[in-house]
C-alpha atoms as a PDB file:
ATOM      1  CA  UNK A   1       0.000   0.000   0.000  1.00  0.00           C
ATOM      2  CA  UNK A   2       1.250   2.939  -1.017  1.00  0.00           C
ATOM      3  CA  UNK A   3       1.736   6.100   1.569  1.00  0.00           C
ATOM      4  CA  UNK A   4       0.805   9.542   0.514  1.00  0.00           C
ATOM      5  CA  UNK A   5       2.847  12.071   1.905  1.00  0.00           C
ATOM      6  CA  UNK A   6       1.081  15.324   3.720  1.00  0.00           C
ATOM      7  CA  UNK A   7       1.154  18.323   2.032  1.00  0.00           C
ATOM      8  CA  UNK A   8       2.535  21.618   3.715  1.00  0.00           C
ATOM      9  CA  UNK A   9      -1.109  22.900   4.428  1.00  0.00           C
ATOM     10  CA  UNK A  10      -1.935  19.604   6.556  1.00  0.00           C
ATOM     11  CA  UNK A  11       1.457  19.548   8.553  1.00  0.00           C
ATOM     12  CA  UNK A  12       1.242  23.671   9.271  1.00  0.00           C
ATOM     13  CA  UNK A  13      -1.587  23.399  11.833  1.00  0.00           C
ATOM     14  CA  UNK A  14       0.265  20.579  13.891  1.00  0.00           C
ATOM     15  CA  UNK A  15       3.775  22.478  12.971  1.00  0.00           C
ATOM     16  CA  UNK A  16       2.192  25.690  14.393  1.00  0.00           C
ATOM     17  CA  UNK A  17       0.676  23.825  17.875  1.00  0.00           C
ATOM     18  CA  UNK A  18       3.885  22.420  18.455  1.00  0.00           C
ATOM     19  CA  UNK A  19       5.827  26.049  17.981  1.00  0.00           C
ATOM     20  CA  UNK A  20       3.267  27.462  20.362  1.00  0.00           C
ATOM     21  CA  UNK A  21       3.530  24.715  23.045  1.00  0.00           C
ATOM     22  CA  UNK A  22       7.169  25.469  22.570  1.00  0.00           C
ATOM     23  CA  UNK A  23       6.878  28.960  23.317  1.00  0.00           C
ATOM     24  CA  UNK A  24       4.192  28.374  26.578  1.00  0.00           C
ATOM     25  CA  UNK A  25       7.370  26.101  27.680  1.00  0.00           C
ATOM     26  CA  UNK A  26       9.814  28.759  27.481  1.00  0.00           C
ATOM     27  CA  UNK A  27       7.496  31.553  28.278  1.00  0.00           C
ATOM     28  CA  UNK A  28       6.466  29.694  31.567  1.00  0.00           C
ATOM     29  CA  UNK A  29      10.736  28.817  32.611  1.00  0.00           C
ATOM     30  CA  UNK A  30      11.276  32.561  31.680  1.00  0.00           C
ATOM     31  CA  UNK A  31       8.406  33.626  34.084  1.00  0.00           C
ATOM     32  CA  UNK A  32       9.504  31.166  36.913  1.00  0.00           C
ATOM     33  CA  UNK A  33      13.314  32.642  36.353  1.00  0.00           C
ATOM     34  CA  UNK A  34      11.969  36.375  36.258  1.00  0.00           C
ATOM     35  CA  UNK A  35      10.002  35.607  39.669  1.00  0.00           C
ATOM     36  CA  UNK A  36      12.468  33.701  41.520  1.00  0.00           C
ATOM     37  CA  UNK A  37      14.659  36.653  41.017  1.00  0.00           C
ATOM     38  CA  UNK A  38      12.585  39.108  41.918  1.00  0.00           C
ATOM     39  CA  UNK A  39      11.699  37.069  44.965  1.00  0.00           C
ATOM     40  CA  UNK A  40      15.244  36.332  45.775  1.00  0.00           C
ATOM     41  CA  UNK A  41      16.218  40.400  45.131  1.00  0.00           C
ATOM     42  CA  UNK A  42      13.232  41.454  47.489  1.00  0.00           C
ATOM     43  CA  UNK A  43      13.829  39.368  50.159  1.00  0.00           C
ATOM     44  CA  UNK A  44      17.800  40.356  50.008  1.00  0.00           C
ATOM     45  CA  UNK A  45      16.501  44.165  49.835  1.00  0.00           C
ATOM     46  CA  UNK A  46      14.227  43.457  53.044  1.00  0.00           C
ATOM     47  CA  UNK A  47      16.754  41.678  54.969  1.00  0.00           C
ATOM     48  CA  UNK A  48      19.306  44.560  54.320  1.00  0.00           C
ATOM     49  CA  UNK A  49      16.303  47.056  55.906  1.00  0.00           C
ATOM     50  CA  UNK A  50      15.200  44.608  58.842  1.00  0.00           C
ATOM     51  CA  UNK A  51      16.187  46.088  62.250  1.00  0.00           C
ATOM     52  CA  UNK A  52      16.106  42.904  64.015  1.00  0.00           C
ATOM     53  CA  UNK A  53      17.226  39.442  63.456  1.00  0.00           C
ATOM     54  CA  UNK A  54      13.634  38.060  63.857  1.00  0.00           C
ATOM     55  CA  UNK A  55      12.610  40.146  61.199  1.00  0.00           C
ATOM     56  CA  UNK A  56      15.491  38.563  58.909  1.00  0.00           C
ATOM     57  CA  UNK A  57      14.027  35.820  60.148  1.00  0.00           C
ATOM     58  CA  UNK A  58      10.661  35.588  58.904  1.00  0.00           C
ATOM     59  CA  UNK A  59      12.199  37.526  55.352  1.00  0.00           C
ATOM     60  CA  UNK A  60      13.653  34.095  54.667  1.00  0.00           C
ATOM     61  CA  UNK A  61      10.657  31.896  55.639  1.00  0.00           C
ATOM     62  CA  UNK A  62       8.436  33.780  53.790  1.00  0.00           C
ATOM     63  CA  UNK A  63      10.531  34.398  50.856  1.00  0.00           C
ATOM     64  CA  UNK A  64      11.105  30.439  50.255  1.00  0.00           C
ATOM     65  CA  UNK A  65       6.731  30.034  50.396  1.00  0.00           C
ATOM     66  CA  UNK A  66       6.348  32.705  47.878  1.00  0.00           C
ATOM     67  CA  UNK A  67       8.651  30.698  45.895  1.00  0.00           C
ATOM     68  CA  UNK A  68       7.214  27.762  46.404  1.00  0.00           C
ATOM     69  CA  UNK A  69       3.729  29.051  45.401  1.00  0.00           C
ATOM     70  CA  UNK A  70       4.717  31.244  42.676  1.00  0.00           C
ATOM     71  CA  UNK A  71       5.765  28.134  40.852  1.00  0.00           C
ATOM     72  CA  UNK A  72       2.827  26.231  41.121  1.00  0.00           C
ATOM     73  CA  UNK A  73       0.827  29.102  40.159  1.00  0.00           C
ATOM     74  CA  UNK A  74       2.696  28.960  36.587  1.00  0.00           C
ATOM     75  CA  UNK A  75       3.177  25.626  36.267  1.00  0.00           C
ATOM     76  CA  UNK A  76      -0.546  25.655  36.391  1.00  0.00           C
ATOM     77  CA  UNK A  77      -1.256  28.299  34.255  1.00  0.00           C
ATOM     78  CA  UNK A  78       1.128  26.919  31.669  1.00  0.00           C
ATOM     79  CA  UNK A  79      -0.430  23.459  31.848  1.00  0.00           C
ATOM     80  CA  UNK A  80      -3.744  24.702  30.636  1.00  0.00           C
ATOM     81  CA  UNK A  81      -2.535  27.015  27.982  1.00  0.00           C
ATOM     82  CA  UNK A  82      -0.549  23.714  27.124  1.00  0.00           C
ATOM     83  CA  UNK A  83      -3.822  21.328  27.080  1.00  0.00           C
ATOM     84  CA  UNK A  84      -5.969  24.036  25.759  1.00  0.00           C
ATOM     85  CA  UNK A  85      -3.498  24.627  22.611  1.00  0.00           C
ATOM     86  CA  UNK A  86      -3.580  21.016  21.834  1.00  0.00           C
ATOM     87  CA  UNK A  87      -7.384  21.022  21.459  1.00  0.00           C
ATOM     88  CA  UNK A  88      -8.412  19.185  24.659  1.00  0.00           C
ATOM     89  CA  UNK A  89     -11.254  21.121  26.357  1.00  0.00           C
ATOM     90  CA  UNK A  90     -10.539  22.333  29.510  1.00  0.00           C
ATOM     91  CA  UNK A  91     -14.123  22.174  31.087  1.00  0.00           C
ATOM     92  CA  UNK A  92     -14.370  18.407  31.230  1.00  0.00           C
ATOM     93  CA  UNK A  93     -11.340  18.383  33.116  1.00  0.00           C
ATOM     94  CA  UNK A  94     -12.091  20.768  35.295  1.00  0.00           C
ATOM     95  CA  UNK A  95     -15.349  18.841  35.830  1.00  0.00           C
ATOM     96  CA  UNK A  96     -13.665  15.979  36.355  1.00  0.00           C
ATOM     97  CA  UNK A  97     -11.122  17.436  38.588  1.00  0.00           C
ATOM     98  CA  UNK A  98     -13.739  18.981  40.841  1.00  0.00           C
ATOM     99  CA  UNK A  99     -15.654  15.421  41.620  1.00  0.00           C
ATOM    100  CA  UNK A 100     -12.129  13.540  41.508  1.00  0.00           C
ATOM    101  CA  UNK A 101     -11.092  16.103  44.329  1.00  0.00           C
ATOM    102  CA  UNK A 102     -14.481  16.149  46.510  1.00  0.00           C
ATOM    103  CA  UNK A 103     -14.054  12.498  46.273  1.00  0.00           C
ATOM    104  CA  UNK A 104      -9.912  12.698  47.358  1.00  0.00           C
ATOM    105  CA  UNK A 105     -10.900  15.003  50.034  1.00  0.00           C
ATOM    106  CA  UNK A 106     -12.852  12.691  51.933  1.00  0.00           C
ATOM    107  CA  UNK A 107      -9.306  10.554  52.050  1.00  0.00           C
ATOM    108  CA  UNK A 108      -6.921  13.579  52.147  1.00  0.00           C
ATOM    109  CA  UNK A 109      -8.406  15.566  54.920  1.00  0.00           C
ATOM    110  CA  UNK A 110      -4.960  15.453  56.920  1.00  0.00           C
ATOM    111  CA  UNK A 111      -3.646  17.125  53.832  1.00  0.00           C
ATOM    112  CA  UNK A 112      -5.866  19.551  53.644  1.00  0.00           C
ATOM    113  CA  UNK A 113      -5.366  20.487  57.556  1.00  0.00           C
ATOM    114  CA  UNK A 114      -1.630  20.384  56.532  1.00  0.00           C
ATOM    115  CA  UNK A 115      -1.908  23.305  54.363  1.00  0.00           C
ATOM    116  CA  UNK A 116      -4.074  25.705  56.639  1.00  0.00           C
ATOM    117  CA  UNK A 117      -2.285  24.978  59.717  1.00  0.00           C
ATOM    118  CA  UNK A 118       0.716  26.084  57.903  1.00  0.00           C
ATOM    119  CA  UNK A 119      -0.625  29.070  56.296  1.00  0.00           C
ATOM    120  CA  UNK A 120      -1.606  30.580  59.585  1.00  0.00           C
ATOM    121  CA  UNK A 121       2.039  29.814  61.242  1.00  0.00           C
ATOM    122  CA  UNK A 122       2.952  31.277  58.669  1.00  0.00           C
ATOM    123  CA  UNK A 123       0.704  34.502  58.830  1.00  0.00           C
ATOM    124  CA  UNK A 124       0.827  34.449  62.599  1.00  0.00           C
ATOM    125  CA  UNK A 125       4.859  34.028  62.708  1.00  0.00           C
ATOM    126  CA  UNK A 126       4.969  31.293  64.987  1.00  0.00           C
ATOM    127  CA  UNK A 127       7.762  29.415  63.023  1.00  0.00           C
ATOM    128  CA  UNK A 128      10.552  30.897  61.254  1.00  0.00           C
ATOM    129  CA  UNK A 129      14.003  29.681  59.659  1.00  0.00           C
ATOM    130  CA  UNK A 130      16.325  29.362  62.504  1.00  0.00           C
ATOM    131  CA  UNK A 131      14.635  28.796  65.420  1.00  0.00           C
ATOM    132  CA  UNK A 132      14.496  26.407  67.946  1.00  0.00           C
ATOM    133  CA  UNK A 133      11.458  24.970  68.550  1.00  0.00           C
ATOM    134  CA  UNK A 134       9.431  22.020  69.815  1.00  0.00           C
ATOM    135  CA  UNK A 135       6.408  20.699  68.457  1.00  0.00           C
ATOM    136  CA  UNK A 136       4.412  17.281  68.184  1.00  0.00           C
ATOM    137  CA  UNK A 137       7.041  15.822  70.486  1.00  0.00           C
ATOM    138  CA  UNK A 138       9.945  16.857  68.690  1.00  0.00           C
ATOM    139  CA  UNK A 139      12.315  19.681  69.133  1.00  0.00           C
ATOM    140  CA  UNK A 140      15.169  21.110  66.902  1.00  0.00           C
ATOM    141  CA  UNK A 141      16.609  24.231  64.756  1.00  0.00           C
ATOM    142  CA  UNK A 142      14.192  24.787  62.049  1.00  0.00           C
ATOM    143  CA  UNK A 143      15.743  23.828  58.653  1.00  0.00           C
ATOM    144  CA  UNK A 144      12.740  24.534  56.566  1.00  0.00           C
ATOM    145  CA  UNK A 145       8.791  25.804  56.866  1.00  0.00           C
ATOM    146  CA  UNK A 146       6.571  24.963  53.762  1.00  0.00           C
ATOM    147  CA  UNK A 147       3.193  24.677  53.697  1.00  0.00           C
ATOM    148  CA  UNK A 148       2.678  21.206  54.105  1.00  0.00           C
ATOM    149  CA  UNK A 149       5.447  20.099  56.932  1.00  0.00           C
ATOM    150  CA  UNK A 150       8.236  21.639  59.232  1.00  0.00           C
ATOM    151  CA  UNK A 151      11.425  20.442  58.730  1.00  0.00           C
ATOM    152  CA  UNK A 152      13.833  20.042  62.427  1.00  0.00           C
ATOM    153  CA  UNK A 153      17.317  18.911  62.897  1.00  0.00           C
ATOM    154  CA  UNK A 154      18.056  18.129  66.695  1.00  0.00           C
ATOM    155  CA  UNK A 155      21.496  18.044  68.514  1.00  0.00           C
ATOM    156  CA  UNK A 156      22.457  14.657  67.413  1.00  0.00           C
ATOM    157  CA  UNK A 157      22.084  15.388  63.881  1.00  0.00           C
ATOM    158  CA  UNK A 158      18.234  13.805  63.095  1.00  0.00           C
ATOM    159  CA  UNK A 159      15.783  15.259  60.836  1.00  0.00           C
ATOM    160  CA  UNK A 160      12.209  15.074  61.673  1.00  0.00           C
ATOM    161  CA  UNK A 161       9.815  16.086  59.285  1.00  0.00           C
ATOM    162  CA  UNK A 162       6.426  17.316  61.280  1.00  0.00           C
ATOM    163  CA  UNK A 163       3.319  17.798  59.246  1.00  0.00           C
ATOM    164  CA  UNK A 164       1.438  21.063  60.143  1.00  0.00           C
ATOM    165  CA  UNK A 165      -1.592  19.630  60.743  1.00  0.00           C
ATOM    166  CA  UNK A 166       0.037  18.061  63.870  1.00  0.00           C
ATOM    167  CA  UNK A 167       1.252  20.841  65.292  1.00  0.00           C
ATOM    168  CA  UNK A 168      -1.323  22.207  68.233  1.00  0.00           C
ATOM    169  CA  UNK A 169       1.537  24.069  70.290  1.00  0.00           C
ATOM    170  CA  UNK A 170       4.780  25.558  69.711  1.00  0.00           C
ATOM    171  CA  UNK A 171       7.454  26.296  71.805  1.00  0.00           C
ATOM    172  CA  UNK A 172       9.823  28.493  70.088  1.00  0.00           C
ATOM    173  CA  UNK A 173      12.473  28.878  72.332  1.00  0.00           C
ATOM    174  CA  UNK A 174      14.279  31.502  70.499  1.00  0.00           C
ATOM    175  CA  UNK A 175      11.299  34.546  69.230  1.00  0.00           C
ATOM    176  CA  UNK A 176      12.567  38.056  69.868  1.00  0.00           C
ATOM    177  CA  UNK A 177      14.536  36.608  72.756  1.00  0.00           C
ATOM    178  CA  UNK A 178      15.591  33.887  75.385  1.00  0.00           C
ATOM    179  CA  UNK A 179      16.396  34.183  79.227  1.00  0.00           C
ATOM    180  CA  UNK A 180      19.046  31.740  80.123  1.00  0.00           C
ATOM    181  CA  UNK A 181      17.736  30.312  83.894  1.00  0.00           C
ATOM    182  CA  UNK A 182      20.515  28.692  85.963  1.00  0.00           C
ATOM    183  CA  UNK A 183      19.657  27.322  89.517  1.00  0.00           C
ATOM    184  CA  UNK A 184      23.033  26.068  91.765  1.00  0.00           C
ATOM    185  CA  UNK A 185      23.040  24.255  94.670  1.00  0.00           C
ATOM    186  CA  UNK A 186      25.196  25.252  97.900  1.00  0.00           C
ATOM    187  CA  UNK A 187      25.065  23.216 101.570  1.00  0.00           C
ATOM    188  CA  UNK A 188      23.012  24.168 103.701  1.00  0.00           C
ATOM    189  CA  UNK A 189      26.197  25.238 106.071  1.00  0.00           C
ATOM    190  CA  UNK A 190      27.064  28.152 103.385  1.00  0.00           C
ATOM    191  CA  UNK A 191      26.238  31.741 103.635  1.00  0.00           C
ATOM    192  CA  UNK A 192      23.766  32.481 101.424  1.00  0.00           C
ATOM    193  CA  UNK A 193      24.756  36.522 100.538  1.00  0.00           C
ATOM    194  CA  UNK A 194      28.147  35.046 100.246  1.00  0.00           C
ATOM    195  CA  UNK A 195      27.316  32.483  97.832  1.00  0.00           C
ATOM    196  CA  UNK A 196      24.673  35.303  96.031  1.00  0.00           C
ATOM    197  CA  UNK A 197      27.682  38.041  96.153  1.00  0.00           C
ATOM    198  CA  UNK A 198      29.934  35.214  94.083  1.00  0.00           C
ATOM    199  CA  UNK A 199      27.322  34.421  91.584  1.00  0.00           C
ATOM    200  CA  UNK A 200      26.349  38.267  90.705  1.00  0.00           C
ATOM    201  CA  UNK A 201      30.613  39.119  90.660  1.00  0.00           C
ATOM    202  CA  UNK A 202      31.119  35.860  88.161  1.00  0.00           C
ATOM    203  CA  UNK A 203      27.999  37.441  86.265  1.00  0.00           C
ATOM    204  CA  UNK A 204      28.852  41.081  85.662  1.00  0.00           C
ATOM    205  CA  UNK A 205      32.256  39.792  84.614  1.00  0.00           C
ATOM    206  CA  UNK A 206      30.536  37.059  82.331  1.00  0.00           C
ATOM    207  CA  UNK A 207      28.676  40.381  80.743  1.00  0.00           C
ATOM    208  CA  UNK A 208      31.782  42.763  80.771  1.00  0.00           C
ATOM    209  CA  UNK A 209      34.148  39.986  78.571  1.00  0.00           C
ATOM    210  CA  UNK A 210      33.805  41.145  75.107  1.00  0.00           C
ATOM    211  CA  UNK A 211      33.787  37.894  73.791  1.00  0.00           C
ATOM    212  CA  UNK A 212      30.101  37.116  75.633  1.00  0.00           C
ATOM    213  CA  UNK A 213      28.944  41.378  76.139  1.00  0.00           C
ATOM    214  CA  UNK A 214      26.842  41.040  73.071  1.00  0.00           C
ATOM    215  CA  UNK A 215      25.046  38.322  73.748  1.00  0.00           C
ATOM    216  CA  UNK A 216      23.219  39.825  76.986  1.00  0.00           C
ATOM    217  CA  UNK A 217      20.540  42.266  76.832  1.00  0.00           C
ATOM    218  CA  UNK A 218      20.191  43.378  79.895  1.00  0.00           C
ATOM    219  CA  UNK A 219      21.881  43.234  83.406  1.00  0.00           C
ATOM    220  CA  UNK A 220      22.086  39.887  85.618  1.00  0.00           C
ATOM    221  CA  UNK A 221      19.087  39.552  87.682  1.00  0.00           C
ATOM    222  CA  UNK A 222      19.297  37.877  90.897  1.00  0.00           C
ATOM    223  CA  UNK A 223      16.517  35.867  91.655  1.00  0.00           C
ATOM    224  CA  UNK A 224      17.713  34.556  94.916  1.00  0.00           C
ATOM    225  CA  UNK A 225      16.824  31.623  97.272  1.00  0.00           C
ATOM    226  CA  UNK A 226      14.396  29.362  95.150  1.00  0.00           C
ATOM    227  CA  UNK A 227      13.873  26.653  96.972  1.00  0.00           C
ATOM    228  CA  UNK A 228      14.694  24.179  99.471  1.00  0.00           C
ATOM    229  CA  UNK A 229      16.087  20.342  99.094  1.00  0.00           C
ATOM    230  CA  UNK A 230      17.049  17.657 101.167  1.00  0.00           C
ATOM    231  CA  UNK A 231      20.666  18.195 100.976  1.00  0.00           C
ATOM    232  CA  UNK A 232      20.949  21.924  99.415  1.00  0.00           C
ATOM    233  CA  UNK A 233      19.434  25.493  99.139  1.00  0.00           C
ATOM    234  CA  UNK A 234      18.824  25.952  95.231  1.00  0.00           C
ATOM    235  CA  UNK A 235      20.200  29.916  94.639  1.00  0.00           C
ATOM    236  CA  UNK A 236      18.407  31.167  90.889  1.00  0.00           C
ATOM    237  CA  UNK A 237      19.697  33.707  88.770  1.00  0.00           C
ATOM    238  CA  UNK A 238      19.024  33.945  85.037  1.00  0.00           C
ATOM    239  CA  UNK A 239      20.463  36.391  81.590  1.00  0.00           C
ATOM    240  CA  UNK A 240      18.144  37.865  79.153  1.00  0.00           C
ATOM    241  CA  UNK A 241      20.760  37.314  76.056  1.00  0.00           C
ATOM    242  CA  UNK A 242      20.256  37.354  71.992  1.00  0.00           C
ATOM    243  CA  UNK A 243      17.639  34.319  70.732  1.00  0.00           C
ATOM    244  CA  UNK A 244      19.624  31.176  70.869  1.00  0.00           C
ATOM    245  CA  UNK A 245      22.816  31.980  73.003  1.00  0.00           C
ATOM    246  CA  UNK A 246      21.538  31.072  76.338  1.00  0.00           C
ATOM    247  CA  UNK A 247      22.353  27.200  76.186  1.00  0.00           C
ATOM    248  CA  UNK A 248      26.349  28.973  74.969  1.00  0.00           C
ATOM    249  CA  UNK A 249      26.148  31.855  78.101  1.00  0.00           C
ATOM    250  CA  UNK A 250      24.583  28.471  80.421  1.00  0.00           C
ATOM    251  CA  UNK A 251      27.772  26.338  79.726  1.00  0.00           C
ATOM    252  CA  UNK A 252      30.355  29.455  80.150  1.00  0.00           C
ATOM    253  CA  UNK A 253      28.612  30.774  83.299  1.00  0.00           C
ATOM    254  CA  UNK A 254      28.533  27.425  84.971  1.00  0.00           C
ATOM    255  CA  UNK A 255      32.584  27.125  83.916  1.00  0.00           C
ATOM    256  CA  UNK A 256      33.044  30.202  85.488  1.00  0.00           C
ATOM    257  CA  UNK A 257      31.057  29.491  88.885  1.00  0.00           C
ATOM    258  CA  UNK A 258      32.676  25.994  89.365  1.00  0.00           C
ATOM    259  CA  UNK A 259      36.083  27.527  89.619  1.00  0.00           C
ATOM    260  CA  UNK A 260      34.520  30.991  91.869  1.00  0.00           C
ATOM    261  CA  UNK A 261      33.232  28.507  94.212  1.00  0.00           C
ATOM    262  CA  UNK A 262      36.257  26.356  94.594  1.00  0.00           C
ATOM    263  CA  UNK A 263      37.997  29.330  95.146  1.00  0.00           C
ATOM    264  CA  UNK A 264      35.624  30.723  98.278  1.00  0.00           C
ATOM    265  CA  UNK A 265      35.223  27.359  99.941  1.00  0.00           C
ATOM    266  CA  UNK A 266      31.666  27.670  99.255  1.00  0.00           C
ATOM    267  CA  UNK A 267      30.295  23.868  98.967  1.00  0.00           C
ATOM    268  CA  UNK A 268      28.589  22.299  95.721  1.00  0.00           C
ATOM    269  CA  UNK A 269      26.804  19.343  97.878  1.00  0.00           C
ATOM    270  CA  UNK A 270      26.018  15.975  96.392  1.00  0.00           C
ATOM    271  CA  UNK A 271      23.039  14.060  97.942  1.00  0.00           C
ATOM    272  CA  UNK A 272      23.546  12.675 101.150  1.00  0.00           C
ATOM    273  CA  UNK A 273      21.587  11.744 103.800  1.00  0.00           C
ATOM    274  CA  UNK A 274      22.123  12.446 107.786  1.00  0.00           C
ATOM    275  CA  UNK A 275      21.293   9.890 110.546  1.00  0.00           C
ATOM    276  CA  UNK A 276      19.980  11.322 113.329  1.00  0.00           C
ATOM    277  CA  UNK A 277      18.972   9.049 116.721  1.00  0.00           C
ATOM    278  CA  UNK A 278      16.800  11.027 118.086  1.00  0.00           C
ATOM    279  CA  UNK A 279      16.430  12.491 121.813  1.00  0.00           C
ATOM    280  CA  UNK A 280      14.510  12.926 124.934  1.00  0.00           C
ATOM    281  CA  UNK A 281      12.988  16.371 125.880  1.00  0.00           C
ATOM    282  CA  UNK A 282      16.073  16.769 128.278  1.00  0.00           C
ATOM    283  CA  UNK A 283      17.864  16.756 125.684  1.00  0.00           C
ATOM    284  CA  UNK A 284      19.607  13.414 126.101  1.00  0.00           C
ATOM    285  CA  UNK A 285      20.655  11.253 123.008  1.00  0.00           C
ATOM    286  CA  UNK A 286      19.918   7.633 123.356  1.00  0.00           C
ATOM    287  CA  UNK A 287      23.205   5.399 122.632  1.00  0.00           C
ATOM    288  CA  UNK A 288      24.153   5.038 118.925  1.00  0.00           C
ATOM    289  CA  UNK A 289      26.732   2.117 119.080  1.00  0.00           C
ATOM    290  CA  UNK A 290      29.267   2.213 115.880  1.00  0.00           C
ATOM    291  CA  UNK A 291      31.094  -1.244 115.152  1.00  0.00           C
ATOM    292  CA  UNK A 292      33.778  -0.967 112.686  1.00  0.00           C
ATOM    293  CA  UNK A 293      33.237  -4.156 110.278  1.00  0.00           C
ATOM    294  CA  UNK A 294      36.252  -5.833 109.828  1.00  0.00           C
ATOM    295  CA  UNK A 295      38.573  -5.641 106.668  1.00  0.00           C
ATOM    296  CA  UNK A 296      38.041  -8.090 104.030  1.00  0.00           C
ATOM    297  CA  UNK A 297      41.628  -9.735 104.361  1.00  0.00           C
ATOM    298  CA  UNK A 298      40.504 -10.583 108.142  1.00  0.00           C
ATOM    299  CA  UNK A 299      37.443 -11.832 107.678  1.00  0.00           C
ATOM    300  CA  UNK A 300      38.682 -14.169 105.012  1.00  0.00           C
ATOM    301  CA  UNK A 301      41.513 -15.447 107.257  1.00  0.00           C
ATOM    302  CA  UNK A 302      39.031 -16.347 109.966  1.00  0.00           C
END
């Protein structure tokens, strides 16, 4: 059977489809290059005019969601200028879509609670890139906020990837700022001004090393005696520093105090427990006999 070849009026409608898909193609990368730019530029230009780090903050979380959406949004757009170039009617499939998606909702409902719990962190600035926070049982630095899921990485290195529909509370342990709270334990025997006059010296020359003066934002306060224990009398003082320095300013005030109180004779107890035998109201002590056991070597001999 012979083949008859097309003429150049039956191959110029496919010809010209497939030069104007070609173009919606490039049209729609040049669009998603022009607006990640722009994007990218803006959020440079608005980290340049924040006055605070938490504004920088929530520049760069907000910045990677517009990115996120802005290519969907084209990808979308081109996609149907695609399909409707082509000749397939878009109102079937839009139909289609719309009872193929009540029908996925039913099933996707966690989904759907992803994406609205995470616009309104997002709107409400509860999570930004950076922080430290805990939520749904996890805590960690912030790697990434999307829509859909928080990304964490905790101290040992893990990832945990938290959907925002099961987030219900946040801690964020490092918005605007963070007060580093550090209790110590002296014996009961020690003076407790003493011990408070060591702690506020080691403090205001904690805040006066320039290596550590700009994390603080504001003076020590002494909280004093905070409570009682069994073996100890639990002194409380605590820095209002920068967001995420006060586990840094714990560890280097803690070096400090170790070697203060070593140097005052002021006791660091470890639990202990005292034996007491009691006495009349005369004030006589009934008879607490001591026998000192014999040392291993003997008792084997015997």
């Amino acid at each position: 059977m012979e083949m008859i070849p097309l003429s150049w009026r039956e191959w110029a409608p496919l010809a010209r489809s497939i030069a104007h898909v070609l173009v919606i193609v490039l049209l729609a990368m040049l669009m998603m290059s022009i607006t990640e730019r722009l994007i990218q530029r803006t959020r440079l230009y608005l980290k340049t005019r924040a006055d605070t780090l938490e504004h920088a903050k929530r520049v760069d979380t907000l910045g990677r969601v517009f990115r996120y959406v802005s290519a969907v949004v084209v990808g979308l757009i081109a996609t149907t200028l695609i399909l409707s170039e082509l000749g397939i009617s878009i109102a079937p499939i839009l139909g289609a879509a719309g009872v193929v998606g009540l029908a996925i909702g039913f099933g996707a409902q966690s989904l759907v609670k992803d994406f609205f719990s995470g616009f309104f962190i997002l709107v409400e600035n509860q999570i930004r890139l950076g922080d430290v926070v805990d939520i749904a049982g996890k805590a960690g630095l912030v790697e990434e906020v999307t829509l859909r899921y928080v990304r964490l990485r905790d101290y040992d290195g893990n990832v945990h990837f938290v959907p925002n529909g099961e987030i219900t509370i946040v801690s964020n342990f490092t918005l605007d700022y963070a007060q580093s709270v550090i209790d110590l334990r002296v014996a009961w025997r020690e003076d407790v001004d003493e011990a408070l006059s060591v702690m506020r010296a080691v403090a205001e020359a904690l805040q006066a090393d320039p290596a550590f003066s700009a994390r603080f934002l504001a003076p020590v306060e002494m909280v004093g005696v905070e409570r009682w224990e069994a073996s100890a009398v639990i002194l409380r003082c605590r820095f209002k520093v920068v967001p995420i320095e006060q586990w840094n300013v714990r560890r280097e005030y803690l070096r400090r105090i170790k070697r203060a109180f070593d140097e005052a004779g002021i006791e660091v107890p470890y639990p202990h427990l005292t034996v007491y035998a009691g006495a009349d109201k005369a004030g006589n002590a009934r008879a607490f006999p001591l026998r000192a056991a014999a040392p291993l070597e003997v008792r084997a001999q015997r």
